[in-house]
N, C-alpha and C. Protein backbone atom coordinates (compact mmCIF):
# COMPACT_ATOMS: atom_id res chain seq x y z
N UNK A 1 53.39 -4.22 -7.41
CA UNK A 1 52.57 -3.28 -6.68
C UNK A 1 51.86 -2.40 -7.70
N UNK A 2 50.76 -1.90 -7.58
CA UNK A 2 49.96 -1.32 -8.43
C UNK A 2 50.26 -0.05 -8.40
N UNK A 3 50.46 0.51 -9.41
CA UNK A 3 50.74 2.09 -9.61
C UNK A 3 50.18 3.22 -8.91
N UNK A 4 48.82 3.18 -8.71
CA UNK A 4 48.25 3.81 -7.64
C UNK A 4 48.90 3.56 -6.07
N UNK A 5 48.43 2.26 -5.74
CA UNK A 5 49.18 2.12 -4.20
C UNK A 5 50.93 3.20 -4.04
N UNK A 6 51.32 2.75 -5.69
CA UNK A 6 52.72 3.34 -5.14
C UNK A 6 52.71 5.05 -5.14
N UNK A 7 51.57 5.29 -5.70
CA UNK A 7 51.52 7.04 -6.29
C UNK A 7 50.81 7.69 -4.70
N UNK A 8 50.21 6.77 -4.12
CA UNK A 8 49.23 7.04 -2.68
C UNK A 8 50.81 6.85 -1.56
N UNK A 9 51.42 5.82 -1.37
CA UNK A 9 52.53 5.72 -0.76
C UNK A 9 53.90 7.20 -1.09
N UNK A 10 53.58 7.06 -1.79
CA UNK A 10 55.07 8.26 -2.11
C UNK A 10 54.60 9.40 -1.86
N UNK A 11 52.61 9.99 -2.52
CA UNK A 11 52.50 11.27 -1.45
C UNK A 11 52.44 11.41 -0.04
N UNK A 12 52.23 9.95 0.55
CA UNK A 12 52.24 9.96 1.87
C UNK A 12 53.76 10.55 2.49
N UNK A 13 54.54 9.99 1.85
CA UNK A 13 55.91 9.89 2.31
C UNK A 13 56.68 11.29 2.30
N UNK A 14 56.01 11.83 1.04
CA UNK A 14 56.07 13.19 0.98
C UNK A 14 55.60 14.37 1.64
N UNK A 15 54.33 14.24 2.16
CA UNK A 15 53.53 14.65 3.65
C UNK A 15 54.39 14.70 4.72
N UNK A 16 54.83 13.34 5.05
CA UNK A 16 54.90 13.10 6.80
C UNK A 16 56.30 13.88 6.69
N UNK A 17 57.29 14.45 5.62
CA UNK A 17 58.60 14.78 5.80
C UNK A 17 58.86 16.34 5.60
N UNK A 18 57.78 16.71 4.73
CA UNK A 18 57.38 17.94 4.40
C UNK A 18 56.66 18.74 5.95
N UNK A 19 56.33 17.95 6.60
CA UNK A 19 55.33 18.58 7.98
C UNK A 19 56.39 18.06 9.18
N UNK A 20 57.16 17.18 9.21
CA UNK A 20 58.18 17.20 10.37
C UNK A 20 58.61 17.84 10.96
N UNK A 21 58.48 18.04 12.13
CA UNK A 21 59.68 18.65 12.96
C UNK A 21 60.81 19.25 12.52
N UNK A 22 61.67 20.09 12.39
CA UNK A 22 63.03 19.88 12.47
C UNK A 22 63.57 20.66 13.77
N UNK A 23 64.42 19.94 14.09
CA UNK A 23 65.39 20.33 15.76
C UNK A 23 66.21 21.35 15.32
N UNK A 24 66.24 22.76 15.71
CA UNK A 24 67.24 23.35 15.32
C UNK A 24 68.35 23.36 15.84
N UNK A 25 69.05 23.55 14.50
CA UNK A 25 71.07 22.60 14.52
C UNK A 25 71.61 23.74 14.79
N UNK A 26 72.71 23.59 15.47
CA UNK A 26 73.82 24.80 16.01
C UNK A 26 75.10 24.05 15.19
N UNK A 27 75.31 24.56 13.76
CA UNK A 27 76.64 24.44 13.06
C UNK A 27 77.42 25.90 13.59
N UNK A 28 78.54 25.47 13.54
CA UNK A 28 79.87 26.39 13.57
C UNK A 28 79.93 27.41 12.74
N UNK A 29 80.08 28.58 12.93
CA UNK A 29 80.15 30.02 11.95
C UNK A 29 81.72 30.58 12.20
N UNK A 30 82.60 31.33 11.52
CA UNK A 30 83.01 31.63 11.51
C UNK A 30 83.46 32.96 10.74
N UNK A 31 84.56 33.90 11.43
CA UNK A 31 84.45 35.19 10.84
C UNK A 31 85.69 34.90 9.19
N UNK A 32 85.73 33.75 9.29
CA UNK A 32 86.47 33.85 7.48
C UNK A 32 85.36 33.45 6.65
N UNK A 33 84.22 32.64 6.92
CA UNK A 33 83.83 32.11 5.86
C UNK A 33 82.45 32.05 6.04
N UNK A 34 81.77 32.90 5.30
CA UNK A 34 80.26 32.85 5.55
C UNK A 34 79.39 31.70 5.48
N UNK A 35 78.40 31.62 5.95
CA UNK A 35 77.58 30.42 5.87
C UNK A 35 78.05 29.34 6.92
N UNK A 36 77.39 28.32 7.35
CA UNK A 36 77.69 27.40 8.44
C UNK A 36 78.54 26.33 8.38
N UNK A 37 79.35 25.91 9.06
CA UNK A 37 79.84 24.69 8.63
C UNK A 37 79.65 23.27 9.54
N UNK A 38 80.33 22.54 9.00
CA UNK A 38 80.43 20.80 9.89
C UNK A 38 81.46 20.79 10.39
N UNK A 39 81.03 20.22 12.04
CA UNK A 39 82.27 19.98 13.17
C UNK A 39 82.81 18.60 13.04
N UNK A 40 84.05 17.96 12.68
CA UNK A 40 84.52 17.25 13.17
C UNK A 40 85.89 17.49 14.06
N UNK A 41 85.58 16.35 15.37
CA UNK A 41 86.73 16.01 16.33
C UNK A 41 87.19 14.95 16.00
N UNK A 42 88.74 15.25 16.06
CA UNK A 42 89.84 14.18 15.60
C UNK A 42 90.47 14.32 17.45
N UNK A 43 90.44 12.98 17.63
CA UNK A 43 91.16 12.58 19.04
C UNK A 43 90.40 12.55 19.90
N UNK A 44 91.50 13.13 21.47
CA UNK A 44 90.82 13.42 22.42
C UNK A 44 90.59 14.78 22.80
N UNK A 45 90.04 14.81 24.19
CA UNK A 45 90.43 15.67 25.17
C UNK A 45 91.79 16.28 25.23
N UNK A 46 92.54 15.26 25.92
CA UNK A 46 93.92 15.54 26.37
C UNK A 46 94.80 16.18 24.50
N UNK A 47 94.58 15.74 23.67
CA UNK A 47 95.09 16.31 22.23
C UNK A 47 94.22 15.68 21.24
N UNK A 48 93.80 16.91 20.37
CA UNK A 48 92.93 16.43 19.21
C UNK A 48 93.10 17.32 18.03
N UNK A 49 92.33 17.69 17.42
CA UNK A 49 92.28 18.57 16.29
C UNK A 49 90.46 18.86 15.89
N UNK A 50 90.21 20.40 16.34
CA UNK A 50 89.10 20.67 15.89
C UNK A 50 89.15 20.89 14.60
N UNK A 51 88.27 20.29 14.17
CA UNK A 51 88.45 20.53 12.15
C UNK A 51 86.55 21.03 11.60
N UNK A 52 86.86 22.31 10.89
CA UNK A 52 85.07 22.86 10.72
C UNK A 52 85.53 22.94 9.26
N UNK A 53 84.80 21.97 8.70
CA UNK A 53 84.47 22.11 6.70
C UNK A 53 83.65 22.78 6.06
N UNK A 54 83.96 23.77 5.76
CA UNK A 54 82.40 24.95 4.84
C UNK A 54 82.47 24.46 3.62
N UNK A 55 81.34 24.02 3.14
CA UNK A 55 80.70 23.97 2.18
C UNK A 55 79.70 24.70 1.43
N UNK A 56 79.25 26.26 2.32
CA UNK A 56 78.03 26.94 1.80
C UNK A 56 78.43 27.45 0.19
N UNK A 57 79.27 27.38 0.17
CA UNK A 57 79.66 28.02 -1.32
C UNK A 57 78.83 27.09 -2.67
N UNK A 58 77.89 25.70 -2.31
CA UNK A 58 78.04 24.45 -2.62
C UNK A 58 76.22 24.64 -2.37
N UNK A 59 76.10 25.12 -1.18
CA UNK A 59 74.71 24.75 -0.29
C UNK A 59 74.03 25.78 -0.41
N UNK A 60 74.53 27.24 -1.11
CA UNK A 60 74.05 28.10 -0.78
C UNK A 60 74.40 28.85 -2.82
N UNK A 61 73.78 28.43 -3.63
CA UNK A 61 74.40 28.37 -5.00
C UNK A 61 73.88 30.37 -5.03
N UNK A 62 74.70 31.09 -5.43
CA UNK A 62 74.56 31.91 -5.96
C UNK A 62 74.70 33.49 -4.53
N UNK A 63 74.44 32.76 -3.16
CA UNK A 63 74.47 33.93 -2.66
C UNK A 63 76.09 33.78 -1.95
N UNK A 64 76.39 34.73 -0.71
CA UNK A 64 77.31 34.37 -0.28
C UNK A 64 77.66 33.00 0.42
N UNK A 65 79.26 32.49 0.40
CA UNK A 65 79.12 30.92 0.45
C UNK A 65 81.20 31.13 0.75
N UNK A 66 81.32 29.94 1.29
CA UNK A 66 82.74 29.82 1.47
C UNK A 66 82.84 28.43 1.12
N UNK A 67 84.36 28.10 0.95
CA UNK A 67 84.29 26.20 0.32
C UNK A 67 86.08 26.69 1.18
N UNK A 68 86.41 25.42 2.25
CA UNK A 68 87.08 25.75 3.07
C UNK A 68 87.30 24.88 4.49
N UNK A 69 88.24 25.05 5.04
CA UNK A 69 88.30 24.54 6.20
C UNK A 69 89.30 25.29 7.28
N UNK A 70 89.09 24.97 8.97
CA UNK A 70 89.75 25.81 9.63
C UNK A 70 89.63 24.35 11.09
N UNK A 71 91.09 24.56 10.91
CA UNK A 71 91.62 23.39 12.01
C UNK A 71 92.39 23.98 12.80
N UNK A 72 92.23 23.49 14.09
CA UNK A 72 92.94 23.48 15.11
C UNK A 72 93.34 22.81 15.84
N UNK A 73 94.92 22.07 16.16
CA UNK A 73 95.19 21.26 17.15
C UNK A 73 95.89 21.97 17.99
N UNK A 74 95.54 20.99 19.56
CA UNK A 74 96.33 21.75 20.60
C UNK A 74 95.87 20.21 21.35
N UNK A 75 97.02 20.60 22.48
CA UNK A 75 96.85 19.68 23.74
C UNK A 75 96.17 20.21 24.85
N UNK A 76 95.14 19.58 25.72
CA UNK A 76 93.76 20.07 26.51
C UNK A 76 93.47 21.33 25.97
N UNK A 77 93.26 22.77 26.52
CA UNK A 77 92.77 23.96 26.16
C UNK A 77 93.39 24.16 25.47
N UNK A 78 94.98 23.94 25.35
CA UNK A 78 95.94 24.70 24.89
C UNK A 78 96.02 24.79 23.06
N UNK A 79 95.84 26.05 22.21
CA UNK A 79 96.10 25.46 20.41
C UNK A 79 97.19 25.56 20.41
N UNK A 80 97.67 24.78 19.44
CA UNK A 80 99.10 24.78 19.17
C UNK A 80 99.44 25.02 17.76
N UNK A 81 98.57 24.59 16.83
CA UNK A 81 98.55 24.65 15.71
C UNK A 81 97.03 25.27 15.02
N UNK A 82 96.95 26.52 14.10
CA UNK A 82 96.04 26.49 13.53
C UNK A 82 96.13 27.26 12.42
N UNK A 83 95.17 26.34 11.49
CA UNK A 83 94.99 26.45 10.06
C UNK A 83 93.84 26.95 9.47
N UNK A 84 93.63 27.93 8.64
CA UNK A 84 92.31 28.25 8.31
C UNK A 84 92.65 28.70 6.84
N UNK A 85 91.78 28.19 5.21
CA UNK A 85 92.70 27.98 4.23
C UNK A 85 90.82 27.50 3.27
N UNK A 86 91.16 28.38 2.11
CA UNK A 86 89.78 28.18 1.82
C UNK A 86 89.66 29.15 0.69
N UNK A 87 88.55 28.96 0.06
CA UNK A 87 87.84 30.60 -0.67
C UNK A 87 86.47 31.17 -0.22
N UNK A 88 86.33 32.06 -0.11
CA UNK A 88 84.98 32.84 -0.10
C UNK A 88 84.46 33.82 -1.28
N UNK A 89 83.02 33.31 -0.71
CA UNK A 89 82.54 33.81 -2.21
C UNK A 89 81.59 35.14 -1.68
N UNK A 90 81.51 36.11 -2.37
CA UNK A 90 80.48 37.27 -1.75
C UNK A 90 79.18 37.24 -2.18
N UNK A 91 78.64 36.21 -3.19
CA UNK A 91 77.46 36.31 -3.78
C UNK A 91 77.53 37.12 -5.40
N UNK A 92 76.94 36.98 -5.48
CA UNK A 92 76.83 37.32 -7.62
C UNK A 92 76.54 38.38 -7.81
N UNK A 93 75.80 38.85 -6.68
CA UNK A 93 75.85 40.41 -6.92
C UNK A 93 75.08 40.89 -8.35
N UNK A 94 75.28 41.83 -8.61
CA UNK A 94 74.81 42.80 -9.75
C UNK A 94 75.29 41.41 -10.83
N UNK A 95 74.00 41.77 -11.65
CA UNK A 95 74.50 40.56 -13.02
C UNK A 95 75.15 40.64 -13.84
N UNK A 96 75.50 42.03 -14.42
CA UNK A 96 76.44 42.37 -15.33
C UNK A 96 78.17 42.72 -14.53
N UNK A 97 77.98 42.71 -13.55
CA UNK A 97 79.75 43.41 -13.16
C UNK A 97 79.68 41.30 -12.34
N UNK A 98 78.83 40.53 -12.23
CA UNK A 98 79.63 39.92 -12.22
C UNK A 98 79.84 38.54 -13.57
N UNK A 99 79.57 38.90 -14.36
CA UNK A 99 79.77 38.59 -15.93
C UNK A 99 80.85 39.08 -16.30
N UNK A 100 81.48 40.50 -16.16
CA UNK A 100 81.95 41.03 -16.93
C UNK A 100 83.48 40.81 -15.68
N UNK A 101 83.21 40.30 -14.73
CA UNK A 101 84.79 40.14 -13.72
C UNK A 101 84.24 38.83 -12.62
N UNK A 102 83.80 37.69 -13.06
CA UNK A 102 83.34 37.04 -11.89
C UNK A 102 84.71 36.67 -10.66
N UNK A 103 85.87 36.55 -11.11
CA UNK A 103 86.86 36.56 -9.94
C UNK A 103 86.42 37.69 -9.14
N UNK A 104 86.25 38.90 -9.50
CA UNK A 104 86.03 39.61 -8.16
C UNK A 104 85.21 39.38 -7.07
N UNK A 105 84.72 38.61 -7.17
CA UNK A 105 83.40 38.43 -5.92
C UNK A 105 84.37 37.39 -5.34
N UNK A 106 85.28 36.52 -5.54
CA UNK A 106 85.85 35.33 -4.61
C UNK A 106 87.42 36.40 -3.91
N UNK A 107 87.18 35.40 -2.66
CA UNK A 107 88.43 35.74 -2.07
C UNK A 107 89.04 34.72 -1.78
N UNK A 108 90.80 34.45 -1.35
CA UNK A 108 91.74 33.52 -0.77
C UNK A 108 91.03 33.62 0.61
N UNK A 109 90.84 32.80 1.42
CA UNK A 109 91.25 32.33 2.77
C UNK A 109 92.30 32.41 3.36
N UNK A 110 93.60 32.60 3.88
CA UNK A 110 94.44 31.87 4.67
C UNK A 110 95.07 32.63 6.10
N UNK A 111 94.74 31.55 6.73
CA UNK A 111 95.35 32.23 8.15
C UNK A 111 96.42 31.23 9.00
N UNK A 112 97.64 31.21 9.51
CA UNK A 112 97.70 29.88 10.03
C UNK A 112 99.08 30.64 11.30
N UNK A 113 98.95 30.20 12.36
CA UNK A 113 99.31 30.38 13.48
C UNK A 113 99.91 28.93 14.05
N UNK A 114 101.12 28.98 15.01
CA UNK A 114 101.78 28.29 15.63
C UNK A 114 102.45 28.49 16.96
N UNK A 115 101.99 27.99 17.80
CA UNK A 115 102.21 28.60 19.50
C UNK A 115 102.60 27.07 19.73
N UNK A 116 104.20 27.41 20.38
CA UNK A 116 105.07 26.19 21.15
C UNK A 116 105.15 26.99 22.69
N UNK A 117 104.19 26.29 24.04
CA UNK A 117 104.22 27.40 24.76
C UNK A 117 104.85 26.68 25.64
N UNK A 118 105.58 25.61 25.78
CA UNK A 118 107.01 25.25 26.10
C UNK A 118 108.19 26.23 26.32
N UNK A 119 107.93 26.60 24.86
CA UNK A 119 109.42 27.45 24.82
C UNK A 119 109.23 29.04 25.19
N UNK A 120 108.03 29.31 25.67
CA UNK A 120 107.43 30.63 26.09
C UNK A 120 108.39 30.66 27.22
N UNK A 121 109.08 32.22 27.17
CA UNK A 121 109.76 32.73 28.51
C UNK A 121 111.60 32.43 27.96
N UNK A 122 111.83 31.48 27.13
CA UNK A 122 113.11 30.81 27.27
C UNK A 122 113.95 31.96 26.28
N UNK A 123 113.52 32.33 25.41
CA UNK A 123 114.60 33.46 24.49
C UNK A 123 114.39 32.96 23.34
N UNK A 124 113.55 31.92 22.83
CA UNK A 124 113.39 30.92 21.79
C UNK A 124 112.05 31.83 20.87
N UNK A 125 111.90 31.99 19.96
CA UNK A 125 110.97 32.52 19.33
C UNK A 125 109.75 31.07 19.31
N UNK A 126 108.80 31.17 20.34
CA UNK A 126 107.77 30.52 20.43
C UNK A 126 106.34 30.38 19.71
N UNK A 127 106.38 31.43 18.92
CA UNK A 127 104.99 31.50 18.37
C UNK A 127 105.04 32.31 16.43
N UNK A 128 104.43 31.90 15.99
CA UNK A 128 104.78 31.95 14.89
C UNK A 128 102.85 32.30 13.96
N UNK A 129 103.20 33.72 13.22
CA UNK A 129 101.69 33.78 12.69
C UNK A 129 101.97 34.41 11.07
N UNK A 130 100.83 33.80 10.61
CA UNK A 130 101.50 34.05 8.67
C UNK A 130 99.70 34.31 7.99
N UNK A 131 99.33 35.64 7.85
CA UNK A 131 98.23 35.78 6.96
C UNK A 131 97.91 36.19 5.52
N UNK A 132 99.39 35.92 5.15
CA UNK A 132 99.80 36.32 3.69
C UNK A 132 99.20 34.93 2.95
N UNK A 133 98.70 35.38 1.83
CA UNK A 133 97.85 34.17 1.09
C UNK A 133 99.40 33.96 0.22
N UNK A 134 99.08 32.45 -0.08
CA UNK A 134 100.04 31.75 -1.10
C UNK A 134 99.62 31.83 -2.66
N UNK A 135 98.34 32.29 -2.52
CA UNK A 135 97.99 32.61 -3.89
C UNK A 135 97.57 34.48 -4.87
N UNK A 136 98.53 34.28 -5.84
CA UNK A 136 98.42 35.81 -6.53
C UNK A 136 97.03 36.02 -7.23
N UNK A 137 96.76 37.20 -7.68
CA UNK A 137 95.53 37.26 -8.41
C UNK A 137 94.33 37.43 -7.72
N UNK A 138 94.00 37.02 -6.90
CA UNK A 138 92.71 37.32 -5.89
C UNK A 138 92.95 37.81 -4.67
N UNK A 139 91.71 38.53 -4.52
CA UNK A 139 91.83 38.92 -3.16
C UNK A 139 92.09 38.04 -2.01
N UNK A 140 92.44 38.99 -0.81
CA UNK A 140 93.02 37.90 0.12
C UNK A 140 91.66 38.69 1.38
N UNK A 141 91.20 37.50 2.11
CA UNK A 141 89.98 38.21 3.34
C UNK A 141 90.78 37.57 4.26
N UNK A 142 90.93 38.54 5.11
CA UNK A 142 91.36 38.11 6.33
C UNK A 142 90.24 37.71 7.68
N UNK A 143 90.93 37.35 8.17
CA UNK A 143 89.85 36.56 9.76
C UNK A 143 90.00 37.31 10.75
């Protein structure tokens, strides 16, 4: 193919994608982790696991951003299990304070909750919640 045809083809290609449409997307937000994330469903209806993966920390280089995930399984409405476990980032902020301490701008993630609502009512300790991070040294953001 002749160099031109291909230099006329590729600005074309570059046109029609640059002027497209785009449908605006409704990603998942959440109050641990700034920036949007991706929904995947594991299962069904009747029991599954909502699972949302942040990546803005990745997509979003330099401002605020989280790298992370926050799952939830339960049977129909009900959660039974949930996990939320990650870092967040606040953005770079001032250029010299974050040179001179860049850990300070990141935080731990962790949140994780457990509801057996079976044993709700029986004398059985049914529900179970832990927002203490497993990791020392950084801050911990809570949800």
């Amino acid at each position: 193919m002749d160099a031109a045809i291909r230099v006329a083809l590729t600005l074309f290609l570059v046109v029609v994608l640059a002027t497209a449409p785009v449908a605006a997307a409704s990603s998942p937000t959440s109050p641990c982790f700034p920036g949007e994330g991706h929904q995947f469903d594991i299962g069904s209806e009747t029991a599954g696991i909502d699972l949302v993966v942040f990546l803005s920390i990745f997509e979003n280089l330099g401002k605020p951003g989280g790298f992370g995930m926050e799952a939830t399984g339960g049977i129909g409405s009900t959660p039974i299990v949930q996990l939320r476990a990650g870092v967040a980032f606040d953005g770079v902020g001032p250029a010299t304070a974050f040179l001179s301490n860049p850990f300070a701008r990141f935080s731990v993630v962790y949140d994780y909750s457990m509801n057996l609502p079976m044993f709700a009512g029986t004398g059985v300790e049914s529900s179970y919640e832990d927002d203490g991070s497993p990791v020392s040294g950084l801050k911990t953001k809570s949800c």
